[in-house]
Each structure stands twice: as C-alpha cells, then as structure tokens.
N, C-alpha and C. Protein backbone atom coordinates (compact mmCIF):
# COMPACT_ATOMS: atom_id res chain seq x y z
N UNK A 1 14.93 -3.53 21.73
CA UNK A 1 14.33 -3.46 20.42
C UNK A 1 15.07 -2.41 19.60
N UNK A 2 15.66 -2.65 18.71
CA UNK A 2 16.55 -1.92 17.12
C UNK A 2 15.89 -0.74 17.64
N UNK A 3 15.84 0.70 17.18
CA UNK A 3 15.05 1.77 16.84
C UNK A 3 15.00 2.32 15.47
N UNK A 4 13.65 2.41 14.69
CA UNK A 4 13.87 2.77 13.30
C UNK A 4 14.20 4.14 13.30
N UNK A 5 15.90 4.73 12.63
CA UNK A 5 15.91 5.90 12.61
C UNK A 5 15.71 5.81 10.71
N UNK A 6 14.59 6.62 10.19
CA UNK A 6 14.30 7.06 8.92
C UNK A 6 14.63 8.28 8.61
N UNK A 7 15.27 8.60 7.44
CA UNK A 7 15.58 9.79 7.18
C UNK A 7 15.08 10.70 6.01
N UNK A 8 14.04 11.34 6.56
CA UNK A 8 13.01 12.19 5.21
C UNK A 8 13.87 13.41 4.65
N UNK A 9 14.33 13.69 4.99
CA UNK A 9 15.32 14.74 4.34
C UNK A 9 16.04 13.93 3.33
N UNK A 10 16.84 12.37 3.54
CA UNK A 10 17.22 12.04 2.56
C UNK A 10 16.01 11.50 1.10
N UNK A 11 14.97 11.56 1.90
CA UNK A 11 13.73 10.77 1.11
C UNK A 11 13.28 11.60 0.06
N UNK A 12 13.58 12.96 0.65
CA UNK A 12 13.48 14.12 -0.54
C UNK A 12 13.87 14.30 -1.39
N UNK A 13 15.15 13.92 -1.56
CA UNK A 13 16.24 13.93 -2.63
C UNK A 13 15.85 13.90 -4.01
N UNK A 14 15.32 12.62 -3.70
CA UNK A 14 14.42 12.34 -5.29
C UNK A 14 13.51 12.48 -6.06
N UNK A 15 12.16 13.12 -5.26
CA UNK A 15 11.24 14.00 -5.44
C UNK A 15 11.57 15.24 -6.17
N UNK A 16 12.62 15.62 -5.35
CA UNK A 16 13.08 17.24 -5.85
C UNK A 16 14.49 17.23 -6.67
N UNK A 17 15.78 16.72 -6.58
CA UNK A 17 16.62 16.97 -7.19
C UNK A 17 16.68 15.84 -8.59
N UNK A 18 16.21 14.42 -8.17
CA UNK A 18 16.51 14.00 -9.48
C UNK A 18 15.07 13.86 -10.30
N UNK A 19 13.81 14.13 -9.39
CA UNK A 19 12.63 13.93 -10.71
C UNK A 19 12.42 15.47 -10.86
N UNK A 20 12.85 16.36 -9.88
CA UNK A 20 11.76 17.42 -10.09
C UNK A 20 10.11 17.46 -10.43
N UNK A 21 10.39 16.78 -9.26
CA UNK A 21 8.82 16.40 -9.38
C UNK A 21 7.10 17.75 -8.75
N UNK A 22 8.01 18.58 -7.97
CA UNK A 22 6.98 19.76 -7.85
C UNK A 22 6.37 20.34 -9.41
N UNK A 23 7.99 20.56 -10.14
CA UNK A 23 7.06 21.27 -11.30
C UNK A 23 6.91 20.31 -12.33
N UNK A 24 7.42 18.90 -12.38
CA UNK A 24 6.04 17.77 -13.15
C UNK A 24 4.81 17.80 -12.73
N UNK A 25 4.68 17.87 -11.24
CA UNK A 25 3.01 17.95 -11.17
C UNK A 25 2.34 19.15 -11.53
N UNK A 26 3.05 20.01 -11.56
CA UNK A 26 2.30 21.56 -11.54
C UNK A 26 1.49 21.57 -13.41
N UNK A 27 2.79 20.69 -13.90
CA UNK A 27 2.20 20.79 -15.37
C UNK A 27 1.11 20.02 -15.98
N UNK A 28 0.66 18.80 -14.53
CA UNK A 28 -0.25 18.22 -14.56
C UNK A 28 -1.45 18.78 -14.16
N UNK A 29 -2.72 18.47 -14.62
CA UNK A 29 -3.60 18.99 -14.26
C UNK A 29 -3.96 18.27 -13.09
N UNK A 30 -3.88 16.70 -13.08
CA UNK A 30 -4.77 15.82 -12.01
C UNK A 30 -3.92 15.90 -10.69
N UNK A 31 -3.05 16.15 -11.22
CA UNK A 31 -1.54 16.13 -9.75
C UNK A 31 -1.37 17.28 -9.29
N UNK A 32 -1.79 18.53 -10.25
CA UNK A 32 -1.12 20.14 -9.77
C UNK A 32 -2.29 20.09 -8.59
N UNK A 33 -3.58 19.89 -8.99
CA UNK A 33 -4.75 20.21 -7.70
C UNK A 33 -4.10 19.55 -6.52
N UNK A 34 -3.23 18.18 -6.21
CA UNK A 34 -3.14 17.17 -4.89
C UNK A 34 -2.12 17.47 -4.38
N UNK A 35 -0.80 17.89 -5.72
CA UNK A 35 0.23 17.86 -4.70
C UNK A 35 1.63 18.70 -5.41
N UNK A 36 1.94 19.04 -4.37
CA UNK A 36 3.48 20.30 -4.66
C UNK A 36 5.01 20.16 -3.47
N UNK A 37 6.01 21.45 -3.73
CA UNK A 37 6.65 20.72 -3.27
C UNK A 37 6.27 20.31 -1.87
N UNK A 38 5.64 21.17 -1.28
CA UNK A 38 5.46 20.59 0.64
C UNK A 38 4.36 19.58 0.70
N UNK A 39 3.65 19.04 -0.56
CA UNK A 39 3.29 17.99 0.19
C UNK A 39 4.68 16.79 0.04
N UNK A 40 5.31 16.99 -1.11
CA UNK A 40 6.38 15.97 -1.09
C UNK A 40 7.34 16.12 0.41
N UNK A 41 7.10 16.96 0.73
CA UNK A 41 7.99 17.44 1.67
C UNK A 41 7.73 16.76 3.20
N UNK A 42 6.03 16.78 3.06
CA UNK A 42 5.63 16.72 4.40
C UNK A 42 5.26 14.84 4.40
N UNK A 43 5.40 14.38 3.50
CA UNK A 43 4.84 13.01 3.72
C UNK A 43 6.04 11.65 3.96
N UNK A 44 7.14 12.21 3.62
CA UNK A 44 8.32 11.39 4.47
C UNK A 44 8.27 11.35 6.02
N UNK A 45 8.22 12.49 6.48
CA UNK A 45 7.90 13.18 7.82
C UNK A 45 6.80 12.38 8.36
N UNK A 46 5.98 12.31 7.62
CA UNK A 46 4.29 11.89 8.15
C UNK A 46 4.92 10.07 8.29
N UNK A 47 5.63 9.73 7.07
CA UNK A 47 5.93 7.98 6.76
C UNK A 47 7.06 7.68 7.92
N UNK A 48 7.40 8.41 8.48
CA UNK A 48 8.85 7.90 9.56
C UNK A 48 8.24 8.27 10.86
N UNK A 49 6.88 9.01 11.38
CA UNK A 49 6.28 8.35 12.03
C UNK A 49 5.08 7.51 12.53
N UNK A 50 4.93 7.40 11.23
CA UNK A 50 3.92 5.84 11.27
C UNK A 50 4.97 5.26 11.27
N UNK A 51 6.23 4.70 10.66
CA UNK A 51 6.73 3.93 10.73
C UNK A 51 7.37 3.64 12.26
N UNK A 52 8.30 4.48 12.95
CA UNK A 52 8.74 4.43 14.19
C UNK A 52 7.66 4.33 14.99
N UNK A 53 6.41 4.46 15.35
CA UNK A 53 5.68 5.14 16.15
C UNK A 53 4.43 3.78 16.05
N UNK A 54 4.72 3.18 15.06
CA UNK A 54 2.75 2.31 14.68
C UNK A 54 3.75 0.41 14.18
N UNK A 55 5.23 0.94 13.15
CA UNK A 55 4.79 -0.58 12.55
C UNK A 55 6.37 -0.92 13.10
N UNK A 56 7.57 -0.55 13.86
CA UNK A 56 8.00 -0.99 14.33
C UNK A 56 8.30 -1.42 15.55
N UNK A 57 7.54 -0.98 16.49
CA UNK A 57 7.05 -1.82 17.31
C UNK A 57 6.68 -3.15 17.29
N UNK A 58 5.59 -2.99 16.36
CA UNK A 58 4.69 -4.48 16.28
C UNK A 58 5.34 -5.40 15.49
N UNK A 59 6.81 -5.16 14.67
CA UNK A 59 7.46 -5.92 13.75
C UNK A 59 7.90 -7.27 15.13
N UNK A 60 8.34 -7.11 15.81
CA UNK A 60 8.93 -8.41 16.33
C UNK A 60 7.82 -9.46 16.59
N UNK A 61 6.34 -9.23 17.27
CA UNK A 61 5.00 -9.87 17.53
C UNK A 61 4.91 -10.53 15.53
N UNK A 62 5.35 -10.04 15.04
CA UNK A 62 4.98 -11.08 13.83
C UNK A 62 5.85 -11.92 13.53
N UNK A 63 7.19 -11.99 13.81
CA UNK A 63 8.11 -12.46 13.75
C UNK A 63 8.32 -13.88 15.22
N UNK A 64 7.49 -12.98 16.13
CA UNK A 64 7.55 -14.76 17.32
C UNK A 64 6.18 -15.59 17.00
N UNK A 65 5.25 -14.48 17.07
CA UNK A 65 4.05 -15.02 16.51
C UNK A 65 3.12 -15.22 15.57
N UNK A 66 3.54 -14.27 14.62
CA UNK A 66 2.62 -14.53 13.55
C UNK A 66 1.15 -14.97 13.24
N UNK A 67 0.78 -14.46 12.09
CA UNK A 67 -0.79 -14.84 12.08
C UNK A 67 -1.17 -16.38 12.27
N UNK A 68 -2.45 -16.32 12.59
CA UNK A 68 -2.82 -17.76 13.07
C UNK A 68 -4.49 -18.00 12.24
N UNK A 69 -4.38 -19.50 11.78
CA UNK A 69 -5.95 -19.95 11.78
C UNK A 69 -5.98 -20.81 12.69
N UNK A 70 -7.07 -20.39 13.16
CA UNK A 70 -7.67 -21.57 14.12
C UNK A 70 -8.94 -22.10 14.51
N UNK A 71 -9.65 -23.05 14.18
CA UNK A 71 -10.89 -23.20 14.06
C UNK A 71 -11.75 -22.16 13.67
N UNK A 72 -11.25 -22.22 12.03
CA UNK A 72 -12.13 -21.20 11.18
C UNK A 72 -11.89 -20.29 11.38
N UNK A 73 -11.58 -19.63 12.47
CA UNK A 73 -10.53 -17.83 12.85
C UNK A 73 -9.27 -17.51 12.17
N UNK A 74 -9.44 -16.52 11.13
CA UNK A 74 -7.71 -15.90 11.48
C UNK A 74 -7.57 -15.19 11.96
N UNK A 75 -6.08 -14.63 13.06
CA UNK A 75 -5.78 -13.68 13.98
C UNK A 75 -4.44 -13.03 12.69
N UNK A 76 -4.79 -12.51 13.24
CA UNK A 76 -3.11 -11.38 12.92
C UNK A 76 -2.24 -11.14 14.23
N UNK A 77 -0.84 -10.80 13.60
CA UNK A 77 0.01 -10.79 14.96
C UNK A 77 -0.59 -9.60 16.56
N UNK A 78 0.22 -9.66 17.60
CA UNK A 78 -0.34 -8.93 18.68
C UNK A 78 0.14 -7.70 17.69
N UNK A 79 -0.76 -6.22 18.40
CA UNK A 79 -1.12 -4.79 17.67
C UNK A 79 -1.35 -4.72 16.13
N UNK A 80 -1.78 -5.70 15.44
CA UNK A 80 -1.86 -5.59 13.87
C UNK A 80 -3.23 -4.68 13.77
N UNK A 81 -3.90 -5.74 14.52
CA UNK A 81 -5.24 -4.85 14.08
C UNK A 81 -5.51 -3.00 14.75
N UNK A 82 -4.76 -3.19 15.59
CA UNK A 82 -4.94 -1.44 16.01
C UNK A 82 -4.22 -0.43 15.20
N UNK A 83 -2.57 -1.02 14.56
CA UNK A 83 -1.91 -0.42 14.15
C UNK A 83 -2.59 -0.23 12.52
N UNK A 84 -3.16 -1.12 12.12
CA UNK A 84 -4.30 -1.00 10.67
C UNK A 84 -5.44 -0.12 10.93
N UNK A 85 -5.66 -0.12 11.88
CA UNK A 85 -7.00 0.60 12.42
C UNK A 85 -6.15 2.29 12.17
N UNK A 86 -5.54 2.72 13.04
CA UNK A 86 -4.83 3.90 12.88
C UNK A 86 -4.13 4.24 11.07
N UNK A 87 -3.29 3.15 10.71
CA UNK A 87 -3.24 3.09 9.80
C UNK A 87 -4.13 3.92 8.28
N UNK A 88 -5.45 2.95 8.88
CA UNK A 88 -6.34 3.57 7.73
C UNK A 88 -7.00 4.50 7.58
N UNK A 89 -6.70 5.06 9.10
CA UNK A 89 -7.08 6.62 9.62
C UNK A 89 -6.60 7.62 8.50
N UNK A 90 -5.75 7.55 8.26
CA UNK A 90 -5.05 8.37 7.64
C UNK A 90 -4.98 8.64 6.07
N UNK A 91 -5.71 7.39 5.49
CA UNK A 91 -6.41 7.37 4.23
C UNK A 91 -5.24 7.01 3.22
N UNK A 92 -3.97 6.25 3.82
CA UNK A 92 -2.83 5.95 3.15
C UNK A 92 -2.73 4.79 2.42
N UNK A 93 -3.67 4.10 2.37
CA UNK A 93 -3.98 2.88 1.24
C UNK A 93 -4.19 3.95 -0.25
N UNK A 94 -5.35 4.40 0.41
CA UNK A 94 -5.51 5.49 -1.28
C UNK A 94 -4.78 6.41 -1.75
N UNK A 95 -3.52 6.38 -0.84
CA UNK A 95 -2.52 7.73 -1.29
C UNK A 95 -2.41 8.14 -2.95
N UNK A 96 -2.37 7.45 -3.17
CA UNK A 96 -1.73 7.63 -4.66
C UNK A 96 -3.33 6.95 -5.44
N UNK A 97 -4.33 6.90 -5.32
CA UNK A 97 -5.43 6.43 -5.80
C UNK A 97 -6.00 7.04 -6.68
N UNK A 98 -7.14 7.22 -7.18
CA UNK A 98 -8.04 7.81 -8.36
C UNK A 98 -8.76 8.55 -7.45
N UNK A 99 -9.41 9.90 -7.38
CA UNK A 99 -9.74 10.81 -6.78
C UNK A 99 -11.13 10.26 -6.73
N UNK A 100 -11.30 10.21 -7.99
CA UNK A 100 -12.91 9.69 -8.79
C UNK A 100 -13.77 8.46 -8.09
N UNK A 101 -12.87 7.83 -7.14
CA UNK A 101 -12.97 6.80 -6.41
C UNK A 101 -12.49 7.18 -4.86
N UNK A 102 -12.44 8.04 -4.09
CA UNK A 102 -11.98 8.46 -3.04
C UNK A 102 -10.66 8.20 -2.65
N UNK A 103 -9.76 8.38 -3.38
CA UNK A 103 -8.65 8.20 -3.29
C UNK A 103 -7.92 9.53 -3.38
N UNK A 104 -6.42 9.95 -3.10
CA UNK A 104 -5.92 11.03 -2.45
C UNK A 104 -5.75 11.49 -4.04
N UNK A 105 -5.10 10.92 -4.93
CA UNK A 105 -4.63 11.66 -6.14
C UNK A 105 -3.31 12.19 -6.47
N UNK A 106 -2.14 11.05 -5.47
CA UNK A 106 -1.13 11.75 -5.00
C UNK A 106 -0.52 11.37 -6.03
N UNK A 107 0.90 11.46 -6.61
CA UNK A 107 1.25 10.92 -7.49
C UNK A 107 2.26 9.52 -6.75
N UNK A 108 1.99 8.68 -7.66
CA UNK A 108 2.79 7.09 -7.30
C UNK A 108 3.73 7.69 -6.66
N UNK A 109 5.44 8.45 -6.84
CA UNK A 109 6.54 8.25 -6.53
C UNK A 109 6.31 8.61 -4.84
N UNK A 110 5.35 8.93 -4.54
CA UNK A 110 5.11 9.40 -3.04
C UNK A 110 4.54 8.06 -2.42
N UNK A 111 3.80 7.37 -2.76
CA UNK A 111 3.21 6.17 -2.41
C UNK A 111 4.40 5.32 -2.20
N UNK A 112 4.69 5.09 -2.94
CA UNK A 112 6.61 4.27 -3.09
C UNK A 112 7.08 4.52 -2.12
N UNK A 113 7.38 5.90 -1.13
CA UNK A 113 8.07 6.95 -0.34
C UNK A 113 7.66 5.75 0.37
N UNK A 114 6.45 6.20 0.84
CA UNK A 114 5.79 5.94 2.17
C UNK A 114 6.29 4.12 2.33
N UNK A 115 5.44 3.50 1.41
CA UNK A 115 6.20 2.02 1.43
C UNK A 115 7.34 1.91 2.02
N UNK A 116 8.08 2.88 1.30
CA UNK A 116 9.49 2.43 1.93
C UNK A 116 10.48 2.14 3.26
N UNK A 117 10.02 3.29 3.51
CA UNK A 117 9.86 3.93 4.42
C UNK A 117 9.18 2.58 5.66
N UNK A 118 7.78 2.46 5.40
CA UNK A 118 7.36 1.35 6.47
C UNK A 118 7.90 0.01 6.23
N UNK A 119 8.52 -0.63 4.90
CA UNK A 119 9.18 -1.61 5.06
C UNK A 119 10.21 -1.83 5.57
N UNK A 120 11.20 -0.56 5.70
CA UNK A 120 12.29 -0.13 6.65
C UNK A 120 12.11 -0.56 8.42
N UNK A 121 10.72 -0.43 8.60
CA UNK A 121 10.12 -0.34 9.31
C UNK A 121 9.75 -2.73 10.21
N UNK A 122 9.67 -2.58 9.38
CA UNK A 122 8.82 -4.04 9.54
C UNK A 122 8.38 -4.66 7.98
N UNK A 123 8.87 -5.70 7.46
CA UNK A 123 8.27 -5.98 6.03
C UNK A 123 6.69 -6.65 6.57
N UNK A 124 6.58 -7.17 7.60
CA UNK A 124 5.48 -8.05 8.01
C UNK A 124 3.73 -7.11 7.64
N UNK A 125 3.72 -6.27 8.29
CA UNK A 125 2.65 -5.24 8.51
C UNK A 125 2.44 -4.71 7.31
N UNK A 126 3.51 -3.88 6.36
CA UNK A 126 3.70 -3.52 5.20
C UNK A 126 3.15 -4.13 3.90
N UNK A 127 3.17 -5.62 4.27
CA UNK A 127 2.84 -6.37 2.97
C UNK A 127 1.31 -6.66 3.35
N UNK A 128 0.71 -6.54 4.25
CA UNK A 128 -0.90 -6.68 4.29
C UNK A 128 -1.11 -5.65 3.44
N UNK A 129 -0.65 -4.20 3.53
CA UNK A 129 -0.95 -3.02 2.38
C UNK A 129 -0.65 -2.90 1.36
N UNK A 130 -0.15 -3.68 0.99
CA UNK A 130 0.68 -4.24 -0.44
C UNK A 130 -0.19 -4.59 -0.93
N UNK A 131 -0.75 -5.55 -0.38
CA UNK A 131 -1.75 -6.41 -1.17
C UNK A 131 -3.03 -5.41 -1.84
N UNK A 132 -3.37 -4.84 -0.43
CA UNK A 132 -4.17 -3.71 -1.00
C UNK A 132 -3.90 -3.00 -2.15
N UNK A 133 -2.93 -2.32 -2.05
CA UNK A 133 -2.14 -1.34 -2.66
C UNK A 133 -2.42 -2.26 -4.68
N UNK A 134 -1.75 -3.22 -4.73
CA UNK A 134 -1.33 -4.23 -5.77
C UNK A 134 -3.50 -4.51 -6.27
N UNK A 135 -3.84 -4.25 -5.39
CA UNK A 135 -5.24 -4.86 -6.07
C UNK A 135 -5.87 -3.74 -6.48
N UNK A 136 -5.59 -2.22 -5.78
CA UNK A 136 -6.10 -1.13 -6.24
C UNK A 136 -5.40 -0.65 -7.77
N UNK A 137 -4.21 -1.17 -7.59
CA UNK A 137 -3.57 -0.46 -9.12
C UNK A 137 -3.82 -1.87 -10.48
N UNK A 138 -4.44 -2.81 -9.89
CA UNK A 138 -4.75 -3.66 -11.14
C UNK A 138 -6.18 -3.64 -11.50
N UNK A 139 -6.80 -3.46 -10.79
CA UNK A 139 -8.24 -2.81 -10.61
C UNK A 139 -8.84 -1.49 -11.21
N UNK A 140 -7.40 -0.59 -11.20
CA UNK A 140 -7.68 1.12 -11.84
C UNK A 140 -6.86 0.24 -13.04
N UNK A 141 -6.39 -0.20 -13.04
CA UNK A 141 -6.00 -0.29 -14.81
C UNK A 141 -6.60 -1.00 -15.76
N UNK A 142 -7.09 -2.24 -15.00
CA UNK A 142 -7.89 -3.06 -15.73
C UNK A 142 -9.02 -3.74 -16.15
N UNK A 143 -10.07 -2.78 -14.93
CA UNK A 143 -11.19 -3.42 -14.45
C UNK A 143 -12.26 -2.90 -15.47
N UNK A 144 -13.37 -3.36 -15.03
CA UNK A 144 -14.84 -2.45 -15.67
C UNK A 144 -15.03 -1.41 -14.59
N UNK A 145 -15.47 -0.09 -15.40
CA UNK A 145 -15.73 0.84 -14.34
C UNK A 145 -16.49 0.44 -13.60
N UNK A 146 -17.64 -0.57 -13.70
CA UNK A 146 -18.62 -1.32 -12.72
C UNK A 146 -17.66 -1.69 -11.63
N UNK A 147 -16.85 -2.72 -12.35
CA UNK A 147 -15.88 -3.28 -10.95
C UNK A 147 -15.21 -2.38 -10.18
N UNK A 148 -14.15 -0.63 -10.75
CA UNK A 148 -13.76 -0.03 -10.20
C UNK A 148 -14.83 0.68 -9.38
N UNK A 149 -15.81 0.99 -9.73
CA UNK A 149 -17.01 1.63 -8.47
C UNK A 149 -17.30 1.03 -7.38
N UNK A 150 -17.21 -0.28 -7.64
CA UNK A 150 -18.03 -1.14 -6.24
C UNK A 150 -16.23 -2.09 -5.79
N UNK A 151 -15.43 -1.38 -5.96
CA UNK A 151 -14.42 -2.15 -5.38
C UNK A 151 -13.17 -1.37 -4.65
N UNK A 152 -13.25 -0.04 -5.58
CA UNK A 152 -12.11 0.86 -5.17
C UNK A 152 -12.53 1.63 -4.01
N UNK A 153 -13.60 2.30 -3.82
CA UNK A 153 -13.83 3.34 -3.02
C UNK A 153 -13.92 2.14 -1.05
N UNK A 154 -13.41 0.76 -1.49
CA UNK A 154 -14.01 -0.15 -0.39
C UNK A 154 -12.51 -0.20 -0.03
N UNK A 155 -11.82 -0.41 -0.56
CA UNK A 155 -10.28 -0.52 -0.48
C UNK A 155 -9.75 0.69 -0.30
N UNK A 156 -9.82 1.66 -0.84
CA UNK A 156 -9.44 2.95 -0.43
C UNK A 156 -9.37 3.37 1.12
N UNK A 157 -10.58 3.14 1.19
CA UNK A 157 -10.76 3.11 2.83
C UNK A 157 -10.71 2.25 3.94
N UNK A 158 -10.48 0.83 3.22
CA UNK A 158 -9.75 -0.04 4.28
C UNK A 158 -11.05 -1.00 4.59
N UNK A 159 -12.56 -0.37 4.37
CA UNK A 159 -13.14 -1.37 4.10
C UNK A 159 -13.29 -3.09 4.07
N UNK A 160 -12.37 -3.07 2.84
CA UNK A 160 -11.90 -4.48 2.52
C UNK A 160 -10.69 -4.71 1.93
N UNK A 161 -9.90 -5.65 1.96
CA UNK A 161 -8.61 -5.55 1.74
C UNK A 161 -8.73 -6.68 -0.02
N UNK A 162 -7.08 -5.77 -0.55
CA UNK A 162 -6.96 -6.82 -1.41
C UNK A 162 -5.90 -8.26 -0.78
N UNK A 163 -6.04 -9.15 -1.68
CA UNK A 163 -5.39 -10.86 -1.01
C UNK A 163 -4.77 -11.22 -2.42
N UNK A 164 -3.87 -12.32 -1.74
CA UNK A 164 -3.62 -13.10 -2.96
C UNK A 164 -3.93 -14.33 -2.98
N UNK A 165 -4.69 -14.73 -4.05
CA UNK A 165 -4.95 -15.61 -4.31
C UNK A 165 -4.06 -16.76 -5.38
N UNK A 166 -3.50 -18.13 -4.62
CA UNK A 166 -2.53 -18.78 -5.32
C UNK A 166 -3.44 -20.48 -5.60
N UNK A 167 -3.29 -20.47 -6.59
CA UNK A 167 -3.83 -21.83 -7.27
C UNK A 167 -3.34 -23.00 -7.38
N UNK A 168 -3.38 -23.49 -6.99
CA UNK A 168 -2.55 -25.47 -7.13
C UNK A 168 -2.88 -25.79 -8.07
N UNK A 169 -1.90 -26.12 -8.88
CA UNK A 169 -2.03 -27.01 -9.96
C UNK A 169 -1.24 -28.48 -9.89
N UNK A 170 -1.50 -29.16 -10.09
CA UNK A 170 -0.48 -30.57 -10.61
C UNK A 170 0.39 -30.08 -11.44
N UNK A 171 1.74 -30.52 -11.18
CA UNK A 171 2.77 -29.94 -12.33
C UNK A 171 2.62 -30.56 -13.81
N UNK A 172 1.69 -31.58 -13.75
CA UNK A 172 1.38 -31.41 -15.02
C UNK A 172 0.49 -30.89 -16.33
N UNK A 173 -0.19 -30.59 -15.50
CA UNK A 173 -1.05 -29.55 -15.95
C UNK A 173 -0.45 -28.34 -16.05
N UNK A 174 0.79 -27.74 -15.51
CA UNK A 174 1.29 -26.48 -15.50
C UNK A 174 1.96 -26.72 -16.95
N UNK A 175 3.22 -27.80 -16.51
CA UNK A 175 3.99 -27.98 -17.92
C UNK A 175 3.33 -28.63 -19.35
N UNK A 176 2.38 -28.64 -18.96
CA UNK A 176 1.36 -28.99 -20.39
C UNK A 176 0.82 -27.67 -21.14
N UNK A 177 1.03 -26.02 -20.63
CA UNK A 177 0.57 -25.22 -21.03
C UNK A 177 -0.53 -24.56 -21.01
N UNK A 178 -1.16 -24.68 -19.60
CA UNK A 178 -2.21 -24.58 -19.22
C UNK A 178 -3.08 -22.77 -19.68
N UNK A 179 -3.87 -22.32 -20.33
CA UNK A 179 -3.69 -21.27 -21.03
C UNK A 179 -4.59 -20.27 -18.76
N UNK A 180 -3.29 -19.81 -18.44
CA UNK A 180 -3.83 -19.04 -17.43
C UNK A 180 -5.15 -18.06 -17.67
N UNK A 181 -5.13 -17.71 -19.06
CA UNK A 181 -5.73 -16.27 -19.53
C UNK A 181 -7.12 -16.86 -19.35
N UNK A 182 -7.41 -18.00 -19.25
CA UNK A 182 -8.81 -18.15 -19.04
C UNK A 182 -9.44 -18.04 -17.72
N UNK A 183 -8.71 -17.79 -16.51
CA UNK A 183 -9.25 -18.00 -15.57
C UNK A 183 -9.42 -16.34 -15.01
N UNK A 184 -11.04 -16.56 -14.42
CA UNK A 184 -10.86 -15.22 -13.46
C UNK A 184 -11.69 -15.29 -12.07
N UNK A 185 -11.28 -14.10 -11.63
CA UNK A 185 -11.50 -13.79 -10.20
C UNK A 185 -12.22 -12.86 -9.64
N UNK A 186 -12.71 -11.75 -10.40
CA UNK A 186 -14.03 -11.09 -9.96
C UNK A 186 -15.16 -10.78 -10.76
C-alpha cells in the first residue's frame, strides 16, 4: 500500500508567507478569538495524521468495494464508518463553521488545508465531507435563520450529513428552459 507522506511545513507556506494570515485574523474580531499563528500551525500536523493514520488506509476498500445498496440498505466501504466516527470526534466538519451554531470559527483557508490534505489522502472518504462541508456553507449563506438553527448545529457535529441531490429531467424539458429557480429542497 503507497504511504501518504504530507507535508505541513510546506502547508504553512501560505497561511503565513503569502496571506499573512495570523495578523488578518488578529484584525478580525470573529477570527482573532479562534485562531493565530499556532493554530495555523498546528492543524496541518493534526490533517496529515488523520490523513495517514484514518483515510488512507481505507482509500483502497473503496476503490475494490465501494458503497453498496442492497435491499433497502446502504453500506459504505470496509472502515468508513469507524474512520467517520473518529473523524467527527474531532469536530472537523465544523472547522471553519459559525460559532453561533457550534461550529469552530476557524477561518475557511484552514478548512481548505485540511481538505487537502485528506484528498491527498483518498478522494473517496473526503467527498462524503464535502458534501457536508458544501451544505453547511450554502445553508450559512442562504438559509432562514430557522433553517440555519435546526440544520447547522446537526451537521456540525456529524449528526446528519449533507447529500446531493440530482434530478432527472427529459432533455427536453431541460432544453426548453426549464426555470430551475423554482424548485426547492428544504
């Protein structure tokens, strides 16, 4: 099996030399309270071993086997569900989340890190948190605070996951101009 070697020292680079991002947050109020340079420091470190240690391992089990339905069951590949379980231990869905909603308050370019980092890792495992990830930031941008109360603090914590949902259409109904903006989903 490959071995993921990740390199957080190079992961730093950009945090610190090209955003300068310790003293952007410092000038922030919502970011100076969550995070400085050692947390930028310490969460590459933290992302290369979840990544070596939790999601490359289990990258090849999705790749022979992959998720399954089967009479009304879906499975996920062998170690998905333990490595999510540990996973959400760690409260890394909400990394970069709304505080206000139990989320870490980290700033995005660290969330990105970590991604990266585990897609390096395995894209398979990575994109179940994606989804999450993708439903929490359309949700904080666009929702009713009703919807962000009873949806974020569930996802944050792994609770419940976000999905994607894909629609069939007849292609003619697509190329006829079908106005998407009418349809919704929560």
């Amino acid at each position: 099996m490959p071995k993921l070697k990740a390199r957080p020292r190079d992961m730093r680079f950009v945090p610190h030399e090209v955003l300068d991002g310790p003293s952007l947050w410092a000038r922030l109020a919502a970011l100076a309270e969550t995070s400085d340079g050692d947390t930028a420091d310490a969460l590459p470190e933290v992302a290369a071993r979840v990544a070596g240690q939790l999601i490359a391992p289990i990258n090849r089990s999705s790749d022979e086997g992959g998720g399954q339905w089967q009479d009304g069951v879906a499975t996920t590949p062998a170690g998905f569900k333990q490595a999510d379980a540990t996973y959400l231990e760690g409260g890394r869905v909400g990394l970069s989340g709304d505080r206000n909603y139990r989320g870490m308050g980290r700033p995005r370019m660290l969330a990105v890190q970590l991604e990266e980092i585990l897609n390096g890792a395995g894209s398979s495992f990575p994109l179940y948190e994606a989804l999450s990830s993708g439903a929490c930031l359309v949700t904080d941008a666009h929702a009713s605070e009703k919807l962000e109360f009873s949806y974020l603090p569930l996802m944050y914590e792994g609770c419940c996951a976000g999905s994607m949902c894909l629609t069939i259409w007849p292609r003619w109904v697509c190329s006829g101009g079908t106005p998407i903006n009418v349809a919704s989903t929560l």
